[in-house]
Each structure stands twice: as structure tokens, then as C-alpha cells.
C-alpha atoms as a PDB file:
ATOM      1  CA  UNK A   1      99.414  85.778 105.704  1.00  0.00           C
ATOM      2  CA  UNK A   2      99.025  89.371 104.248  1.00  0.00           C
ATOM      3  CA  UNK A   3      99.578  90.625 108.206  1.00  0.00           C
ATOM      4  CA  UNK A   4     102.270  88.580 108.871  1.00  0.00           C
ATOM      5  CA  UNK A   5     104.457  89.470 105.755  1.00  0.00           C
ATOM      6  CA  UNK A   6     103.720  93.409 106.385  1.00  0.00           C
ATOM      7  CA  UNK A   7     105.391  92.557 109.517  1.00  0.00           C
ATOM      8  CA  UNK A   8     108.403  91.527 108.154  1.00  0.00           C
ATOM      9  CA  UNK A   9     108.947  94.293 106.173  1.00  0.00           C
ATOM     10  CA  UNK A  10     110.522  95.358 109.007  1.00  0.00           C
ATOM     11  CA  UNK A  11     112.546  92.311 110.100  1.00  0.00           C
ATOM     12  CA  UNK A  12     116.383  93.422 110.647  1.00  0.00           C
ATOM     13  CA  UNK A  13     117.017  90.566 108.113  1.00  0.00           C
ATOM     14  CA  UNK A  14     117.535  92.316 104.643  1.00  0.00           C
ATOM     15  CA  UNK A  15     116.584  88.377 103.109  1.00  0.00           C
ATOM     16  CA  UNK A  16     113.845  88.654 105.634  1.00  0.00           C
ATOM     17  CA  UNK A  17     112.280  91.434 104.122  1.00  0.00           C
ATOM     18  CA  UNK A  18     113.052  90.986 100.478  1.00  0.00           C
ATOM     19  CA  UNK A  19     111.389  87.420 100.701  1.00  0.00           C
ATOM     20  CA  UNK A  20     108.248  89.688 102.334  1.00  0.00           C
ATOM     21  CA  UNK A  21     108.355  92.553  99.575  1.00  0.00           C
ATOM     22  CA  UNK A  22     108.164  89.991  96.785  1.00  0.00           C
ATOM     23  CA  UNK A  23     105.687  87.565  98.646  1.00  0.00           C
ATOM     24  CA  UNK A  24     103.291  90.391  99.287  1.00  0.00           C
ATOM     25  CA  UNK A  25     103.208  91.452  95.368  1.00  0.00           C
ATOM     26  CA  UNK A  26     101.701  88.101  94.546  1.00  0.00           C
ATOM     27  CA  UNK A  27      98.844  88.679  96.382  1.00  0.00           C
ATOM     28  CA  UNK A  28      97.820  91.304  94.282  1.00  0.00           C
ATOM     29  CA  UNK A  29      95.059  93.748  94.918  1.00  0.00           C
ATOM     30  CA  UNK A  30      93.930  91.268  98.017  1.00  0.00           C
ATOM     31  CA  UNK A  31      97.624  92.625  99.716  1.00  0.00           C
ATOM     32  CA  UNK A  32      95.730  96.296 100.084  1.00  0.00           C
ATOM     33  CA  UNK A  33      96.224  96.038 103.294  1.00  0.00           C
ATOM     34  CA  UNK A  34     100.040  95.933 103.649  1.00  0.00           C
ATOM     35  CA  UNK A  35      99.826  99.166 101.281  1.00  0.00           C
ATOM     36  CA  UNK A  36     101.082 101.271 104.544  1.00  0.00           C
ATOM     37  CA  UNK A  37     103.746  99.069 105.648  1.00  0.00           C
ATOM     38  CA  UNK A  38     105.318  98.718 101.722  1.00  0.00           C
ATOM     39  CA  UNK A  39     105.042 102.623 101.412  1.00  0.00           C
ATOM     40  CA  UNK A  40     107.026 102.772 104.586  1.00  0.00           C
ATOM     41  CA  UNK A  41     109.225  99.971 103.608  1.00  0.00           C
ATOM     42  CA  UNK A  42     110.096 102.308 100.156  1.00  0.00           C
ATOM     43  CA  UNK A  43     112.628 103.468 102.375  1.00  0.00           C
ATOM     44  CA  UNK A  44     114.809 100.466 102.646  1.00  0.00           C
ATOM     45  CA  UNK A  45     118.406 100.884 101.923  1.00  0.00           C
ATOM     46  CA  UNK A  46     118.880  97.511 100.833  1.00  0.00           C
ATOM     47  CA  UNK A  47     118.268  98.172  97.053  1.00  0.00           C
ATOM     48  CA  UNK A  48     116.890  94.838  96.746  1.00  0.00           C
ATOM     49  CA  UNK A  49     114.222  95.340  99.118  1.00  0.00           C
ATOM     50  CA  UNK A  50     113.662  98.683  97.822  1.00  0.00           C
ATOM     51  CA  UNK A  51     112.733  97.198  93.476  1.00  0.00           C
ATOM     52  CA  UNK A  52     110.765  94.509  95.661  1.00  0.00           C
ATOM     53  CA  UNK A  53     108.671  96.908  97.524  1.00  0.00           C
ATOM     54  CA  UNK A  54     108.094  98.862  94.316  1.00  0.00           C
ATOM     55  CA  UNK A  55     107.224  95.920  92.289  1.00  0.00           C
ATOM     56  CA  UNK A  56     105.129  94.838  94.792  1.00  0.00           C
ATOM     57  CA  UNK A  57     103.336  98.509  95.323  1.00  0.00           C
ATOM     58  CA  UNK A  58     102.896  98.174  91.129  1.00  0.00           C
ATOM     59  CA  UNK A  59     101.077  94.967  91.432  1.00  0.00           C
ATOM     60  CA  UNK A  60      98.797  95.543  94.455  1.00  0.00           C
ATOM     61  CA  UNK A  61      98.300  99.264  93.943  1.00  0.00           C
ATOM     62  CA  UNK A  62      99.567 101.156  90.572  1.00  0.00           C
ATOM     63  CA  UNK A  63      98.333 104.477  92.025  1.00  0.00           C
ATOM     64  CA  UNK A  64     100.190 103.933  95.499  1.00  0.00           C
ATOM     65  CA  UNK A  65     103.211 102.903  93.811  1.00  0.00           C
ATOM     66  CA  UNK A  66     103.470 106.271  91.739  1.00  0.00           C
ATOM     67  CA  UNK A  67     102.117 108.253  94.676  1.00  0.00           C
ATOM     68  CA  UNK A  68     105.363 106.251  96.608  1.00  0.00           C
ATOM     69  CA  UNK A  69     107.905 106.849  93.691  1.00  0.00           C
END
């Protein structure tokens, strides 16, 4: 699932990716994977997507998510 949702970080779809910024944050530490894909994803211009990815970073990763901010 983890995988899958790190891919659609990048969907063209802002809903796409907001659904996949705030799925990936309930995962938790176990979404350490999609760590490289969120940091990327920081960039979004939806602002949305953009708190998602940061809540998200916050709850898998508090480090990453400061390193990111």
C-alpha cells in the first residue's frame, strides 16, 4: 500500500495526491519508506497537499519533517 500511495504523490490529480499525503501519515513510522517521495512532494503547490505532506512527514518521521521544513 505504502508503494502505491508514494506513487501518487505524484498523480496530476491535486485530490489524487492529497488523499495519498494524508493516507500515508496514518501509517506512521511503518510509511518510512515513502519518506523520499513526501520530501519531494513538500514541493506541491497545491497548499493542501503541501499541510498533508507535512503532517504526514510529522507523523512518520519528526526529524525528516523539520529537516523538510
Amino acid at each position: 500500500m505504502v508503494p502505491a500511495l508514494s506513487e501518487s504523490l505524484q498523480d496530476p490529480n491535486p485530490e489524487v495526491r492529497l488523499f495519498a499525503a494524508q493516507s500515508l501519515g496514518h501509517f506512521g513510522p511503518r510509511a518510512a519508506p515513502a519518506i523520499p517521495a513526501l520530501l519531494k512532494a513538500s514541493k506541491d503547490h497545491d497548499d493542501r497537499v503541501y499541510r498533508a505532506v507535512f503532517s504526514s512527514l510529522k507523523q512518520i518521521d519528526p526529524e525528516a519533517a523539520k529537516r523538510a521544513g
